[in-house]
PDB file of N, CA and C in Angstrom:
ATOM      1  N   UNK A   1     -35.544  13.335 -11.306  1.00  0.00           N
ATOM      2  CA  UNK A   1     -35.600  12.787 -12.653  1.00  0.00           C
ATOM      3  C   UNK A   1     -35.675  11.263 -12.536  1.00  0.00           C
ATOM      4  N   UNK A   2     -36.640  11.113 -13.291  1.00  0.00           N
ATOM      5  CA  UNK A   2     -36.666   9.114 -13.355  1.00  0.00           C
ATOM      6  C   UNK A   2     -35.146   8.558 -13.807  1.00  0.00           C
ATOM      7  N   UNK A   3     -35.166   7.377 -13.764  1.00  0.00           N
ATOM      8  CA  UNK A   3     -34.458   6.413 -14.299  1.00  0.00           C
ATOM      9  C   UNK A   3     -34.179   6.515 -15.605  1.00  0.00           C
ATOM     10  N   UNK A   4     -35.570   6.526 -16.172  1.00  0.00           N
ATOM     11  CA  UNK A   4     -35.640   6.188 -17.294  1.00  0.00           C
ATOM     12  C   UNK A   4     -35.200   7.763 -18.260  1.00  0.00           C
ATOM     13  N   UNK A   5     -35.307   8.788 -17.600  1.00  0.00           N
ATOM     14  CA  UNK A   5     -35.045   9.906 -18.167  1.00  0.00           C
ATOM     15  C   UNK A   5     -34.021  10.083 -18.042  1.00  0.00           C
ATOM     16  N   UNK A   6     -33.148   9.824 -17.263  1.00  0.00           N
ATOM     17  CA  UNK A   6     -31.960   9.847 -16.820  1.00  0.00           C
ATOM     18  C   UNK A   6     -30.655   9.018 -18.521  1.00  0.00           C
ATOM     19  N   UNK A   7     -31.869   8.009 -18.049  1.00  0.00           N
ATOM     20  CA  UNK A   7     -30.523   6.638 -19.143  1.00  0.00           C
ATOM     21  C   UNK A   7     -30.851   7.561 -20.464  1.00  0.00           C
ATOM     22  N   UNK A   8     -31.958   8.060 -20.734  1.00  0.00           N
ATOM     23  CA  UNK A   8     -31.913   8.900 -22.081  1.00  0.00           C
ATOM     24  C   UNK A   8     -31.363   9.819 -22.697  1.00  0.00           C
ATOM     25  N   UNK A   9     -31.321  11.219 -21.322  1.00  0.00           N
ATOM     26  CA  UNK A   9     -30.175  11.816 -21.656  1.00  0.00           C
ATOM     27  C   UNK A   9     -28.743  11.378 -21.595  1.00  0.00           C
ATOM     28  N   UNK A  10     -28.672  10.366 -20.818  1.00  0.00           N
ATOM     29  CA  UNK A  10     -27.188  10.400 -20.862  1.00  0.00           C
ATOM     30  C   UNK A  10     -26.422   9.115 -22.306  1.00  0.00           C
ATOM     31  N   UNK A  11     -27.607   8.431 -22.703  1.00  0.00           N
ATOM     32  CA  UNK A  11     -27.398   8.015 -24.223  1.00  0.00           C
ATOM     33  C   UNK A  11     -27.304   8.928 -24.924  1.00  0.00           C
ATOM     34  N   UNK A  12     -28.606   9.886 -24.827  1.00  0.00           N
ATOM     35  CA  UNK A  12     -28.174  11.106 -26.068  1.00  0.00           C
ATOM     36  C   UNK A  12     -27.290  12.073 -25.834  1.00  0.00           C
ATOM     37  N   UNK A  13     -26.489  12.226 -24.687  1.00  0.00           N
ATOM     38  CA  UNK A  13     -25.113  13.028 -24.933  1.00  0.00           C
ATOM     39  C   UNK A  13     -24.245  12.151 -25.101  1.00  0.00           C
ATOM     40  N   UNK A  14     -24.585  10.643 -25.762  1.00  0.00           N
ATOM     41  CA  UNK A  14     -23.176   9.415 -26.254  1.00  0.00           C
ATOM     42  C   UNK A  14     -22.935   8.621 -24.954  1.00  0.00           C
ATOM     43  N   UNK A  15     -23.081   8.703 -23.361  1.00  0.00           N
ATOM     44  CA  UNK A  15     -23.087   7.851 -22.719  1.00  0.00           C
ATOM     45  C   UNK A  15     -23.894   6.385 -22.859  1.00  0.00           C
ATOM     46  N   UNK A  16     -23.108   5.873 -22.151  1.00  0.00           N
ATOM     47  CA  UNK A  16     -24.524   4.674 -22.109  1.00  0.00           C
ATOM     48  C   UNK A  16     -24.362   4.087 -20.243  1.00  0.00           C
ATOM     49  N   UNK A  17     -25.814   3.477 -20.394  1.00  0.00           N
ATOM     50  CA  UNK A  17     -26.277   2.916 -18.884  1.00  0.00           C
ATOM     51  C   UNK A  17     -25.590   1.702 -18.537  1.00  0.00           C
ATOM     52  N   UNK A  18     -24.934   1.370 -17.444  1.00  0.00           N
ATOM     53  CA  UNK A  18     -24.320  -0.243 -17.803  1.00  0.00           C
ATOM     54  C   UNK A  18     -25.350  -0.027 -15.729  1.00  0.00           C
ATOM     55  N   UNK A  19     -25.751  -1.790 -15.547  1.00  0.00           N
ATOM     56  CA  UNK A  19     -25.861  -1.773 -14.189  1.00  0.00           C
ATOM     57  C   UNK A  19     -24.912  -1.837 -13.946  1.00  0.00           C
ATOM     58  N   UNK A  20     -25.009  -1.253 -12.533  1.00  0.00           N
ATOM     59  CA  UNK A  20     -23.518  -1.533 -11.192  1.00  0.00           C
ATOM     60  C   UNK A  20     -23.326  -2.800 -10.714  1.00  0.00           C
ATOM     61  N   UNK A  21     -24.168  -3.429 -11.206  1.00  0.00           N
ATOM     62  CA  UNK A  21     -23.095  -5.148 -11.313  1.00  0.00           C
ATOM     63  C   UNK A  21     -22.457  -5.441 -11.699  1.00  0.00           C
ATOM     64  N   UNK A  22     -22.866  -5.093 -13.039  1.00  0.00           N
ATOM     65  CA  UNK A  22     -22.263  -5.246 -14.658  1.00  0.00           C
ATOM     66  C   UNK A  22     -21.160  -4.708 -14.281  1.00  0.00           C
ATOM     67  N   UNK A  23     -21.156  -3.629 -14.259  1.00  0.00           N
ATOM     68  CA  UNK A  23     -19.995  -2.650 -13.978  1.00  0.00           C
ATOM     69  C   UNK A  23     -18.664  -3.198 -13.426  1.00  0.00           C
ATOM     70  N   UNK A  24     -19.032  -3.298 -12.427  1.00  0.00           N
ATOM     71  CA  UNK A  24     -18.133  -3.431 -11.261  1.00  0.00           C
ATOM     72  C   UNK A  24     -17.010  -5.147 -11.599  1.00  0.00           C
ATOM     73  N   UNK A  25     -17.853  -6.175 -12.213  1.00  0.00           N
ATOM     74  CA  UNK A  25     -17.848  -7.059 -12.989  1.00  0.00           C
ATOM     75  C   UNK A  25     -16.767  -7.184 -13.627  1.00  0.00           C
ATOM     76  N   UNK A  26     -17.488  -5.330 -14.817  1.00  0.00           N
ATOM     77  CA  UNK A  26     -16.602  -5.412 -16.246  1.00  0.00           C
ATOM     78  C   UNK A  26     -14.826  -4.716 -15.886  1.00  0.00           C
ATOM     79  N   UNK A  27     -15.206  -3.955 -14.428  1.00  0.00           N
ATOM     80  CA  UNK A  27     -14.185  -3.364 -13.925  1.00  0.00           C
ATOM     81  C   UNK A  27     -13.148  -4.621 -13.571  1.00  0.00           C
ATOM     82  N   UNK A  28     -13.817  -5.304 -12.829  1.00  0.00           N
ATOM     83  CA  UNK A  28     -12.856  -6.028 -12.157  1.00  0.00           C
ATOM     84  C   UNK A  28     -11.551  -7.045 -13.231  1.00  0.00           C
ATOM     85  N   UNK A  29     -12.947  -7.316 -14.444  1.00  0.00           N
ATOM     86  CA  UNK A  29     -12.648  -8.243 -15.391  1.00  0.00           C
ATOM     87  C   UNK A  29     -10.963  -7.621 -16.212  1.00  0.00           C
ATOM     88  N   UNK A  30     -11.320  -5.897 -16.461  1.00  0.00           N
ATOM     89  CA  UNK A  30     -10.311  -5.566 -17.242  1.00  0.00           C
ATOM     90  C   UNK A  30      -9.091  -5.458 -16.315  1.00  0.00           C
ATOM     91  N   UNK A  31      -9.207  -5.300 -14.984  1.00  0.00           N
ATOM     92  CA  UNK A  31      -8.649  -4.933 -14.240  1.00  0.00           C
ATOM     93  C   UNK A  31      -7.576  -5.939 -13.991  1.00  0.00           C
ATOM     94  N   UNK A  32      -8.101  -7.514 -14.187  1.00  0.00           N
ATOM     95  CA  UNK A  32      -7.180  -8.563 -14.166  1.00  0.00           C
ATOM     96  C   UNK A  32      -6.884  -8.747 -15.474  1.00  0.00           C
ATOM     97  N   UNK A  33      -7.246  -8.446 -16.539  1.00  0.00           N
ATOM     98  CA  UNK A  33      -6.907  -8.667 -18.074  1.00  0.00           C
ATOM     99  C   UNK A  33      -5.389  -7.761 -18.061  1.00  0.00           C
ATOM    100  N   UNK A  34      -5.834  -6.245 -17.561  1.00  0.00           N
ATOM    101  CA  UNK A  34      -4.679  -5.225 -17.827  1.00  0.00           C
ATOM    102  C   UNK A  34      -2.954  -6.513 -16.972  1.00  0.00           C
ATOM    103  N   UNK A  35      -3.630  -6.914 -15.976  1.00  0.00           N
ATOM    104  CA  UNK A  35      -2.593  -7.453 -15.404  1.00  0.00           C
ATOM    105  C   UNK A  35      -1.964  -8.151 -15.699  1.00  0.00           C
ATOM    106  N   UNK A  36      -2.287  -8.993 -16.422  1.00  0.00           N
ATOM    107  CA  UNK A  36      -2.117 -10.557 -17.149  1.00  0.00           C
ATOM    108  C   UNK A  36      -1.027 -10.406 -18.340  1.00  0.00           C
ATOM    109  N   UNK A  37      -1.683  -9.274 -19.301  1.00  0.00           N
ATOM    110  CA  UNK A  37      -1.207  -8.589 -20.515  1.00  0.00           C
ATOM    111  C   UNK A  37      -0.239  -8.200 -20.519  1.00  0.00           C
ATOM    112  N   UNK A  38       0.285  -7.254 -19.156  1.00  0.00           N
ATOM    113  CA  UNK A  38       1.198  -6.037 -19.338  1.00  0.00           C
ATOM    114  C   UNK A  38       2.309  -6.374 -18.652  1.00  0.00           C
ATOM    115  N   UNK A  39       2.296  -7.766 -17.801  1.00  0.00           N
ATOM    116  CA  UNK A  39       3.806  -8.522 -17.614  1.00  0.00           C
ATOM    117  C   UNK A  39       4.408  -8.904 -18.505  1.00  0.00           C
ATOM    118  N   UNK A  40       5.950  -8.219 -19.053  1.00  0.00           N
ATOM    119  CA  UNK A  40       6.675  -8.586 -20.167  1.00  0.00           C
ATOM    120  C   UNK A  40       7.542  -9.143 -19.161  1.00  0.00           C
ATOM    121  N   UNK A  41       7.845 -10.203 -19.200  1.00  0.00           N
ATOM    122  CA  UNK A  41       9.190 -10.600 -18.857  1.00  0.00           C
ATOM    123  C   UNK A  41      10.127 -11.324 -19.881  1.00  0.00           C
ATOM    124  N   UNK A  42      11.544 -10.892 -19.708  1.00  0.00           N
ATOM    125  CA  UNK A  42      12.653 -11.302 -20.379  1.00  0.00           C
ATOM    126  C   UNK A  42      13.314 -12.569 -19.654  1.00  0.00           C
ATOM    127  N   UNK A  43      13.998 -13.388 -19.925  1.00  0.00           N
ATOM    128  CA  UNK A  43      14.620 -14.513 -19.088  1.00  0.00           C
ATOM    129  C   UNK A  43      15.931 -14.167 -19.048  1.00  0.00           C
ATOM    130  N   UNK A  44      16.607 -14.129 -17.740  1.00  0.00           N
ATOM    131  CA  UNK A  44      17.494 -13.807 -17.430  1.00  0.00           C
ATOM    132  C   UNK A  44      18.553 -13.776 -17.605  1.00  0.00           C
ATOM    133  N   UNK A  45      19.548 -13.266 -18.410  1.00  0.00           N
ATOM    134  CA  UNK A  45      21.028 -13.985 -19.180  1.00  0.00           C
ATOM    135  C   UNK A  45      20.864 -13.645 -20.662  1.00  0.00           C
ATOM    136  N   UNK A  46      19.318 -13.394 -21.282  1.00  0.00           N
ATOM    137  CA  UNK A  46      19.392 -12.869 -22.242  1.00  0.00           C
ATOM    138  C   UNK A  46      19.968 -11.151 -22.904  1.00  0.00           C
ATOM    139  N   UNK A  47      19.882 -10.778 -21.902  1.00  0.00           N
ATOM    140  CA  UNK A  47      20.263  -9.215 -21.912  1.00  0.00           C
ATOM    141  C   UNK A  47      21.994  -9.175 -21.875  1.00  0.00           C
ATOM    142  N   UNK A  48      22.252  -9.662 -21.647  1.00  0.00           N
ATOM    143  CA  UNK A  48      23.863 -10.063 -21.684  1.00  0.00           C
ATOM    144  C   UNK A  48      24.240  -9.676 -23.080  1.00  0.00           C
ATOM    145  N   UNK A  49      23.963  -9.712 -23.986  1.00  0.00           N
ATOM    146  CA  UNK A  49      25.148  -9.836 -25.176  1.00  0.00           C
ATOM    147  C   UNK A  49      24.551  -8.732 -25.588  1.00  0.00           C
ATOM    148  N   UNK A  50      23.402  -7.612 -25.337  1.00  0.00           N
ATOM    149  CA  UNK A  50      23.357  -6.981 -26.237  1.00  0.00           C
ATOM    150  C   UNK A  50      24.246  -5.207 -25.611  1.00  0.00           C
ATOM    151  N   UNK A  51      24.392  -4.832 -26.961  1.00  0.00           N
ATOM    152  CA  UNK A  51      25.563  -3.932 -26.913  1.00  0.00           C
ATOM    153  C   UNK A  51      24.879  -2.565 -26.579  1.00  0.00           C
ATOM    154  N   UNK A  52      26.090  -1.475 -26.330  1.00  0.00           N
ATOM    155  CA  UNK A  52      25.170  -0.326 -25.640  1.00  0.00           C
ATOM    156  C   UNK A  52      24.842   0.552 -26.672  1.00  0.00           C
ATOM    157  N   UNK A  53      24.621   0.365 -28.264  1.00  0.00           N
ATOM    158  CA  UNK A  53      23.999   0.883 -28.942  1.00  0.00           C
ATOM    159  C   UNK A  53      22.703   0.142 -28.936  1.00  0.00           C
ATOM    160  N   UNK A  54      22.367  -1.365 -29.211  1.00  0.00           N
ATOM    161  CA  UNK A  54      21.263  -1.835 -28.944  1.00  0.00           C
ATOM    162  C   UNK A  54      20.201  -1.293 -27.380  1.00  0.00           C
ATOM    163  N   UNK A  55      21.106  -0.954 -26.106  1.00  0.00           N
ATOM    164  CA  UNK A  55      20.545  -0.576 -25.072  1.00  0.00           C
ATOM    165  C   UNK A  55      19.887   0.811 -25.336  1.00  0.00           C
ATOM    166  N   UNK A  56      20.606   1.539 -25.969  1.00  0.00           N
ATOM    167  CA  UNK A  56      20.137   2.900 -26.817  1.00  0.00           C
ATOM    168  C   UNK A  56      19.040   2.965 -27.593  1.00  0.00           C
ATOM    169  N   UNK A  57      19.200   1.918 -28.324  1.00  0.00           N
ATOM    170  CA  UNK A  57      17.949   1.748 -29.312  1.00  0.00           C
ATOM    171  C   UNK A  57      16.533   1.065 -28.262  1.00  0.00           C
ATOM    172  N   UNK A  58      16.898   0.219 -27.445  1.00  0.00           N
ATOM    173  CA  UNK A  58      15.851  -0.153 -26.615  1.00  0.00           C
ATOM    174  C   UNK A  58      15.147   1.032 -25.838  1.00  0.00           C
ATOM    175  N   UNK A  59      16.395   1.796 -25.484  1.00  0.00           N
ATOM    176  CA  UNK A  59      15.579   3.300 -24.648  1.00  0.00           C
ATOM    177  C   UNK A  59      14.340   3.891 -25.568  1.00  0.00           C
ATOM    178  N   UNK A  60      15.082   4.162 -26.875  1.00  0.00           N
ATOM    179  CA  UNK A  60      14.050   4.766 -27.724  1.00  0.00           C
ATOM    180  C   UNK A  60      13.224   4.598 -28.412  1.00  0.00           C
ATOM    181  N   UNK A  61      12.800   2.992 -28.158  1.00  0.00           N
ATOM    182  CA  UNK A  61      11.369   2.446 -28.321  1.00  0.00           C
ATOM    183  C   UNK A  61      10.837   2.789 -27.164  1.00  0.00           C
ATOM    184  N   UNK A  62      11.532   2.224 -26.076  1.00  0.00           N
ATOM    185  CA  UNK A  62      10.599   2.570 -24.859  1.00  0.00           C
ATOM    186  C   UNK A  62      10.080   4.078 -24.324  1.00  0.00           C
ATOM    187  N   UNK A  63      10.479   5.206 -25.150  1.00  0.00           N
ATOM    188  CA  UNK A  63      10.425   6.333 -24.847  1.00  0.00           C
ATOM    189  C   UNK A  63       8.989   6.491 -25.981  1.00  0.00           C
ATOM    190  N   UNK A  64       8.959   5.559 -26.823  1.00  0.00           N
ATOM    191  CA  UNK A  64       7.710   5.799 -27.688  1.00  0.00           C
ATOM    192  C   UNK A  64       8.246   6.310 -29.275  1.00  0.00           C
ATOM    193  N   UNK A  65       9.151   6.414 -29.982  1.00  0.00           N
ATOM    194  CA  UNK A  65       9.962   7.468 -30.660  1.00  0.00           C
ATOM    195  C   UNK A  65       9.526   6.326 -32.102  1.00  0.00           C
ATOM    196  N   UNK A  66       9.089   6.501 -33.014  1.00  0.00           N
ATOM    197  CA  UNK A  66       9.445   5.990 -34.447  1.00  0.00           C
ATOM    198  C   UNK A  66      10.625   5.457 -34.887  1.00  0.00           C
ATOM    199  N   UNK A  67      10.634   4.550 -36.246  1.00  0.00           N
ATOM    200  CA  UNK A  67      11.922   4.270 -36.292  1.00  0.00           C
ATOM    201  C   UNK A  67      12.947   5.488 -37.047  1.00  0.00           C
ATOM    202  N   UNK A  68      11.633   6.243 -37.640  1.00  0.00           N
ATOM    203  CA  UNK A  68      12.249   7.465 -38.270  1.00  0.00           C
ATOM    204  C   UNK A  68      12.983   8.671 -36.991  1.00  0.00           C
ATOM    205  N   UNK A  69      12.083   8.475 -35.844  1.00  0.00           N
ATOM    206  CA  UNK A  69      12.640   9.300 -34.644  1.00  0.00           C
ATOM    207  C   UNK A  69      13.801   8.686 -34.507  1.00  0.00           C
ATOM    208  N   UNK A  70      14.070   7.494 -34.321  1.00  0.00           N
ATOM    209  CA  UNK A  70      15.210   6.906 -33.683  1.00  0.00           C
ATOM    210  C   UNK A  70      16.654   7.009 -34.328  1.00  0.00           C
ATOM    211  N   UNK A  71      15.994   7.129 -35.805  1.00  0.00           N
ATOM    212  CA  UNK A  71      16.722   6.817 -37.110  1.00  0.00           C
ATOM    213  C   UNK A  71      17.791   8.224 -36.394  1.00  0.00           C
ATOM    214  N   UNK A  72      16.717   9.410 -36.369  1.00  0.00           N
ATOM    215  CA  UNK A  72      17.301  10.951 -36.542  1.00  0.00           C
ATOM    216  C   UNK A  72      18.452  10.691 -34.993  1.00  0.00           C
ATOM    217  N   UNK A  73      17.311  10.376 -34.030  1.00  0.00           N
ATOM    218  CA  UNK A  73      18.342  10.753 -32.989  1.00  0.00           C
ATOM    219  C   UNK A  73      19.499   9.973 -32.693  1.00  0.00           C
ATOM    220  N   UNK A  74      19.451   8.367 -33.112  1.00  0.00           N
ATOM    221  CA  UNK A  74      21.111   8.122 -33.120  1.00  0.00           C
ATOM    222  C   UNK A  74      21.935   8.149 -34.481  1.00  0.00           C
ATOM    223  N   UNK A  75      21.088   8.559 -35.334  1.00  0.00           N
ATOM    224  CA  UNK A  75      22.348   9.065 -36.417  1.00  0.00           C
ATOM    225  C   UNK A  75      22.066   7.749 -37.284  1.00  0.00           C
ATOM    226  N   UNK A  76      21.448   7.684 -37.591  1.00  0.00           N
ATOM    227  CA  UNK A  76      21.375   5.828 -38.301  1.00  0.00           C
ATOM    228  C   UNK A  76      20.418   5.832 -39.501  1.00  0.00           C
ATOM    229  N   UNK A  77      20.052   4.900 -40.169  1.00  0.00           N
ATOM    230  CA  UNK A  77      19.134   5.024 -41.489  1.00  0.00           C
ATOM    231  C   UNK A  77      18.123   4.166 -40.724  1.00  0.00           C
ATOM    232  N   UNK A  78      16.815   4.357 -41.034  1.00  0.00           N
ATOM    233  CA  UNK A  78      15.587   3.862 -40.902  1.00  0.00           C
ATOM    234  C   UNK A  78      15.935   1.964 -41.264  1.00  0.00           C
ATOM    235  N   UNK A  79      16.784   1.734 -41.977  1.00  0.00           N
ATOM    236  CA  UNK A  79      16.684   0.442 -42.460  1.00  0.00           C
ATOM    237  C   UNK A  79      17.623  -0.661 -41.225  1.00  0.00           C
ATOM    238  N   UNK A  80      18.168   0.527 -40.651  1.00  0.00           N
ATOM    239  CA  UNK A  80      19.494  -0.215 -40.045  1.00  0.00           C
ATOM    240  C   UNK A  80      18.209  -0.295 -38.320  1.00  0.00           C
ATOM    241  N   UNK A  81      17.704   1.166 -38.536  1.00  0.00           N
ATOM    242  CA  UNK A  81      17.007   1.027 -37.199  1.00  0.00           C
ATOM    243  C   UNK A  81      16.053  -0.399 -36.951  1.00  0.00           C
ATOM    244  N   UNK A  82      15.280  -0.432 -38.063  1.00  0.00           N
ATOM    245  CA  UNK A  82      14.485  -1.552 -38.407  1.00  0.00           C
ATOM    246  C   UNK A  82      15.116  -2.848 -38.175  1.00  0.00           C
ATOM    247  N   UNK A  83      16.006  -3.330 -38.804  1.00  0.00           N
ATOM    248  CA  UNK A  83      16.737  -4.506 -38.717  1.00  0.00           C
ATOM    249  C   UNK A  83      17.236  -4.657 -37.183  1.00  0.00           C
ATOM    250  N   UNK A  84      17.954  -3.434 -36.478  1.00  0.00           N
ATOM    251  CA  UNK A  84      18.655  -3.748 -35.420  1.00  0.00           C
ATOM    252  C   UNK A  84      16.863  -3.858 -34.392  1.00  0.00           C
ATOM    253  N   UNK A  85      15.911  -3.431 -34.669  1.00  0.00           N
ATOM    254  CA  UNK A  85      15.178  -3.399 -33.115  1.00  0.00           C
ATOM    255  C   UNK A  85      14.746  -5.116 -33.386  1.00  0.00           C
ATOM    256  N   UNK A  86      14.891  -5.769 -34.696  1.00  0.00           N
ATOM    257  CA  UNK A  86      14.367  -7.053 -35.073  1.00  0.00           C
ATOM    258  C   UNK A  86      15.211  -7.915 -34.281  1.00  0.00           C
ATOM    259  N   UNK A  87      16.638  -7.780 -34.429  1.00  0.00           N
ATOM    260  CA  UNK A  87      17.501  -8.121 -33.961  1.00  0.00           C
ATOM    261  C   UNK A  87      17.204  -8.397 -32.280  1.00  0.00           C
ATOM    262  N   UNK A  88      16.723  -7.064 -31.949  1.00  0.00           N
ATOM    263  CA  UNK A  88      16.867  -7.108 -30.257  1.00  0.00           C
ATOM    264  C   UNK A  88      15.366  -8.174 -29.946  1.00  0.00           C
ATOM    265  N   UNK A  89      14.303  -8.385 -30.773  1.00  0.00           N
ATOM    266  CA  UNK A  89      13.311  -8.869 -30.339  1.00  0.00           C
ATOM    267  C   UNK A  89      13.787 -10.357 -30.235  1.00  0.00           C
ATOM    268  N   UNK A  90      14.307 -10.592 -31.218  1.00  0.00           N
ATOM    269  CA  UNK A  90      15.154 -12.084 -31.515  1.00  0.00           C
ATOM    270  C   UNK A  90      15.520 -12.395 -30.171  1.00  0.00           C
ATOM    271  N   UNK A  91      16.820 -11.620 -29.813  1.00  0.00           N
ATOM    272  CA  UNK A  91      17.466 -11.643 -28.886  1.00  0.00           C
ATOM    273  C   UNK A  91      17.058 -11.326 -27.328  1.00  0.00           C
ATOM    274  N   UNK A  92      15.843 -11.293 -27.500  1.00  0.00           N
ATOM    275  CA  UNK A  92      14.947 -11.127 -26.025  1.00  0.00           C
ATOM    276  C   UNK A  92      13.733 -11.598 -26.271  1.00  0.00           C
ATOM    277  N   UNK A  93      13.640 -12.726 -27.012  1.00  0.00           N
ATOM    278  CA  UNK A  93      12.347 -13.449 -27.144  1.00  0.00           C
ATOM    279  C   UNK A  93      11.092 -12.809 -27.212  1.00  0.00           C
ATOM    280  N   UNK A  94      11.283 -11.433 -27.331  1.00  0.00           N
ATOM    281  CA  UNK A  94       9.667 -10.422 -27.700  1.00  0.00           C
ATOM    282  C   UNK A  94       9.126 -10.597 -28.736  1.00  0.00           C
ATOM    283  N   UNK A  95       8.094 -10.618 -29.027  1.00  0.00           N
ATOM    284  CA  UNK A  95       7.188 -11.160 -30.113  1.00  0.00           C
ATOM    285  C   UNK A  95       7.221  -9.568 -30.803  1.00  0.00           C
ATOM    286  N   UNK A  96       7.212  -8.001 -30.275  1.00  0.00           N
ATOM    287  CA  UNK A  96       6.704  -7.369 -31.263  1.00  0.00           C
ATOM    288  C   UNK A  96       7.465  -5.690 -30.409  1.00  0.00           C
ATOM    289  N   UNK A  97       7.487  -4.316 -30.845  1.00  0.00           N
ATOM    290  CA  UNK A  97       8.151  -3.221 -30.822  1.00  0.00           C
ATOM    291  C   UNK A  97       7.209  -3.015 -29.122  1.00  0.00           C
ATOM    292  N   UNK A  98       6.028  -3.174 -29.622  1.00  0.00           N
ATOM    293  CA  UNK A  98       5.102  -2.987 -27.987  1.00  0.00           C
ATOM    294  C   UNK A  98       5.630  -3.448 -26.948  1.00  0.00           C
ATOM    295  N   UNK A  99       5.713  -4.819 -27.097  1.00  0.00           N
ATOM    296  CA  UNK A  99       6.273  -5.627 -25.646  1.00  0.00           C
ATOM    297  C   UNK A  99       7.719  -5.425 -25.607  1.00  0.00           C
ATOM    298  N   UNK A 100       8.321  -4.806 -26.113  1.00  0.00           N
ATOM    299  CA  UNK A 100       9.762  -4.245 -25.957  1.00  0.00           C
ATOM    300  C   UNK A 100       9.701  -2.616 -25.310  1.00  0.00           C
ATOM    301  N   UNK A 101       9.167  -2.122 -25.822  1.00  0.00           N
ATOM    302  CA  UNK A 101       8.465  -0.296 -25.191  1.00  0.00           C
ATOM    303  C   UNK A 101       8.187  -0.631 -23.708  1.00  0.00           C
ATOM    304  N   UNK A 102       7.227  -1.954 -23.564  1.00  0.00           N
ATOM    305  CA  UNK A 102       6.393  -1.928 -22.365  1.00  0.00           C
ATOM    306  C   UNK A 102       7.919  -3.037 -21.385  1.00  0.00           C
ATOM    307  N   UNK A 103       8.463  -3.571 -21.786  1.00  0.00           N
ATOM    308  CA  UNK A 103       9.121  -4.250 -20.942  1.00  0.00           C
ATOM    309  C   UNK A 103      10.250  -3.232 -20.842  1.00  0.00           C
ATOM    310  N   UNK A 104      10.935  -2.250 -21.587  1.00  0.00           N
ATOM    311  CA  UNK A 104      11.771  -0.908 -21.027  1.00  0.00           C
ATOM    312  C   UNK A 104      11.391  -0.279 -20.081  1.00  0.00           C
ATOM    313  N   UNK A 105       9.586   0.123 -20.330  1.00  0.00           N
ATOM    314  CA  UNK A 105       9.175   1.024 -19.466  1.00  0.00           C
ATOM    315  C   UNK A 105       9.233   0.422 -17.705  1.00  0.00           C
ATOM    316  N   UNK A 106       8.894  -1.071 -17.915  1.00  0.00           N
ATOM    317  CA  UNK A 106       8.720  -1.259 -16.439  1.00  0.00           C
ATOM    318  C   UNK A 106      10.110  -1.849 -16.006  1.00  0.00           C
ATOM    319  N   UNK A 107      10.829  -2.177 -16.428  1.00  0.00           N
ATOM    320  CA  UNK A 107      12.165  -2.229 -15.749  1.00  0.00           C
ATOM    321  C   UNK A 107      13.353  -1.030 -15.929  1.00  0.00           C
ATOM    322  N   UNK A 108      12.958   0.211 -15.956  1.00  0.00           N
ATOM    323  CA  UNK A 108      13.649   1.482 -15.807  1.00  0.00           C
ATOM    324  C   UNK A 108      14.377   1.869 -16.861  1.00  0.00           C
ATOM    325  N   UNK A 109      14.787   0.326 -17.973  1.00  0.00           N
ATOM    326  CA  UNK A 109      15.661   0.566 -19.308  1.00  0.00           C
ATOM    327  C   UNK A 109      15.417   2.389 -19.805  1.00  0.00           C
ATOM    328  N   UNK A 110      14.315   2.686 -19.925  1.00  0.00           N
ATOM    329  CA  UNK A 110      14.297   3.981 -20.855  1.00  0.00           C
ATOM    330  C   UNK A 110      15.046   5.071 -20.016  1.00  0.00           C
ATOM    331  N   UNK A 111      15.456   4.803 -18.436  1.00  0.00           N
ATOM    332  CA  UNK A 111      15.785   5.837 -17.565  1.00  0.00           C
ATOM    333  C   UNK A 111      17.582   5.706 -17.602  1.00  0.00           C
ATOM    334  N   UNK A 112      18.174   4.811 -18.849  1.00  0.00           N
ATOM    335  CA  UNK A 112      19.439   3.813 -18.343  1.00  0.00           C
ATOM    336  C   UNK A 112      19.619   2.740 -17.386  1.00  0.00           C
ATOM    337  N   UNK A 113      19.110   2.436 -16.568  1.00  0.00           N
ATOM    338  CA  UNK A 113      19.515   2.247 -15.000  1.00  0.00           C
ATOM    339  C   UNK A 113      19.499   0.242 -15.602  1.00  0.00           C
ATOM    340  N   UNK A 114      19.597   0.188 -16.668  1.00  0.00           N
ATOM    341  CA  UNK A 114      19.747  -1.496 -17.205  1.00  0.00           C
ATOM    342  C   UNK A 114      20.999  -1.633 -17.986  1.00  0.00           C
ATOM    343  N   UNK A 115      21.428  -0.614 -18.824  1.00  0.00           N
ATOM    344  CA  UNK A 115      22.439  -0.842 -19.439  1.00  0.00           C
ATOM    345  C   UNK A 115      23.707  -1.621 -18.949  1.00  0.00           C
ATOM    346  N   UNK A 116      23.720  -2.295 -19.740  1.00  0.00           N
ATOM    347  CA  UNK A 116      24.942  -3.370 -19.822  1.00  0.00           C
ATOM    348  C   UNK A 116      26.526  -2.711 -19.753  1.00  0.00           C
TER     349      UNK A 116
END
């Protein structure tokens, strides 16, 4: 099969053709983007004051859970969940619920092994 028959079917089953320059390029490109992005770090001494219901509540962002999930599983109202994860972003300089999920996940928080 040509080239050119090739890039056609595989547009018309929704693929598309990229060259293997391109490619390899666009690989490498996301490949250092993913890296760049997905370092959350906390500064050290900040984790100190927070309490082991806040460490609780940090697990269960980082486990992925809603605030309505979180609400159910520690027994709490959606409003209190809300306020307290605001609280913890404050208190660990995170800009948002993501970089709190993603900075649990890679320092073991969601497994306990951080709790205060």
């Amino acid at each position: 099969m040509s080239d050119l028959a090739k890039a056609i079917q595989i547009a018309h089953s929704g693929g598309a053709m990229i060259n293997p320059n391109i490619a390899s390029k666009m690989i490498s490109q996301f490949s250092d983007m993913a890296k760049r992005s997905s370092q959350i770090k906390v500064e050290e001494g900040l984790t100190e004051d927070l309490s082991k219901s806040e460490w609780q509540m940090i697990q269960t962002v980082g486990q992925g859970m809603s605030n309505k999930e979180i609400a159910r599983e520690l027994c709490l109202l959606e409003g209190t969940v809300r306020n307290s994860i605001s609280n913890i972003l404050s208190k660990l300089n995170l800009r948002d619920r993501t970089q709190l999920a993603i900075w649990a996940v890679q320092t073991g928080v969601i497994y306990g092994s951080m709790e205060g």
